[in-house]
Protein backbone atom coordinates (compact mmCIF):
# COMPACT_ATOMS: atom_id res chain seq x y z
CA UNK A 1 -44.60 12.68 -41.69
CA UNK A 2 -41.18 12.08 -40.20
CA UNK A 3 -38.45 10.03 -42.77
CA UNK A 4 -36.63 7.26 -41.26
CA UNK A 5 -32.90 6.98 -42.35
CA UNK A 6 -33.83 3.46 -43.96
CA UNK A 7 -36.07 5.70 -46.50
CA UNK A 8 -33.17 8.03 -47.57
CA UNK A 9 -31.12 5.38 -48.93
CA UNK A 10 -31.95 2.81 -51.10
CA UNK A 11 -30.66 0.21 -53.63
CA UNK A 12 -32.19 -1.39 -56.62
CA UNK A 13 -30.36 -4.19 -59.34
CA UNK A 14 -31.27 -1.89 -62.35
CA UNK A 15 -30.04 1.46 -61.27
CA UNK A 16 -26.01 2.06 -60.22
CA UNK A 17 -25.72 -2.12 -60.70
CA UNK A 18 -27.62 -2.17 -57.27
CA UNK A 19 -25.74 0.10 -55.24
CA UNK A 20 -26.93 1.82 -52.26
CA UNK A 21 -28.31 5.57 -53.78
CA UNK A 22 -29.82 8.73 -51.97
CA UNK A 23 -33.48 7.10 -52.84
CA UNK A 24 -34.83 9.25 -56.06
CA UNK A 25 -31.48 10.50 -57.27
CA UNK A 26 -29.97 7.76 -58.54
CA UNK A 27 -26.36 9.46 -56.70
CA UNK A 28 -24.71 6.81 -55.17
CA UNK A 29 -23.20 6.51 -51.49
CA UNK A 30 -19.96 5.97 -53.48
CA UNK A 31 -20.40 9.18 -55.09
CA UNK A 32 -21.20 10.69 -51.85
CA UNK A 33 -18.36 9.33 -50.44
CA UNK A 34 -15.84 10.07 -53.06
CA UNK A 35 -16.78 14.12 -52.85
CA UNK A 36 -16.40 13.88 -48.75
CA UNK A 37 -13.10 12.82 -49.55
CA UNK A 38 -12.24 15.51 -51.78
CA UNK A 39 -13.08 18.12 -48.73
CA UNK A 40 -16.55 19.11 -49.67
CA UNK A 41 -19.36 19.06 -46.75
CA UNK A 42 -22.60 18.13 -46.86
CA UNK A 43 -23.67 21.33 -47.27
CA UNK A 44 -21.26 22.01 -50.17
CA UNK A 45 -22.33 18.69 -52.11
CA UNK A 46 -26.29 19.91 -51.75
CA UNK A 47 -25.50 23.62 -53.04
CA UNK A 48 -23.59 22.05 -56.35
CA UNK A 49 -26.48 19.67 -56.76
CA UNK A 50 -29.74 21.21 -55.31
CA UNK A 51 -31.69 17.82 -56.29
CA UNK A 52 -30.08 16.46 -53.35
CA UNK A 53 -31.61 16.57 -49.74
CA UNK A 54 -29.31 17.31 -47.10
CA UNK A 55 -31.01 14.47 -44.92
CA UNK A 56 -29.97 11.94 -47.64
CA UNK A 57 -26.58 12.93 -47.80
CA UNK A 58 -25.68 12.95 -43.87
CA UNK A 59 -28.09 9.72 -44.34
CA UNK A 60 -25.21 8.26 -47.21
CA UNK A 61 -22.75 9.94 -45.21
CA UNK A 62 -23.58 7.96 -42.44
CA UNK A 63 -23.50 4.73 -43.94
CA UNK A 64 -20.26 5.44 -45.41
CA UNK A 65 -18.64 5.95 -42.14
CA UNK A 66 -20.30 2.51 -40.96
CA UNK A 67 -18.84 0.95 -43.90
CA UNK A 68 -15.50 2.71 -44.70
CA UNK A 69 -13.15 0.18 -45.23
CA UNK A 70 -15.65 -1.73 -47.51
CA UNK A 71 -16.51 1.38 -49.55
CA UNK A 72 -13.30 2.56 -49.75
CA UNK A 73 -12.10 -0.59 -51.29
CA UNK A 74 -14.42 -0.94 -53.81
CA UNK A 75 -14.05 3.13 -54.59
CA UNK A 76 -9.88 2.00 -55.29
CA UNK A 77 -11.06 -1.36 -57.20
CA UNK A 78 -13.52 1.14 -59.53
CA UNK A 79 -10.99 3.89 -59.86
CA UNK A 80 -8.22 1.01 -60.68
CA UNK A 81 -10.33 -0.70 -63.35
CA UNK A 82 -10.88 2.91 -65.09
């Protein structure tokens, strides 16, 4: 069976306050995000946490690049309020 991109991402009100996670992880695209930033590649990220699929992290990947400015803003509003 093939996995769309829509199926590697998902978002629910009771888990991460509804943010978008890597569907079954509960790792947000924030999270994601926030380690891509740091310098660590896709392949880095799945190696220090094997329960991740390297489809659904180039899948949040993805969407963060789609969304940066957005993300990015509420990454410095999160980091700001701890």
């Amino acid at each position: 069976m093939i996995a769309s991109l829509d199926s590697l991402l998902t978002s629910s009100p009771e888990i991460r306050h509804g943010r978008l996670c890597i569907a079954g992880t509960g790792i947000t695209v924030h999270r994601i995000a926030i380690w891509y930033k740091l310098g660590h590649s896709a392949e880095e990220i799945t190696r220090q946490y094997p329960h991740l699929s390297l489809a659904g992290v180039y899948a949040a990947l993805a969407h963060y690049h789609a969304n940066r400015t957005e993300i990015d803003a509420e990454i410095e509003a999160d980091e700001a309020q701890a």
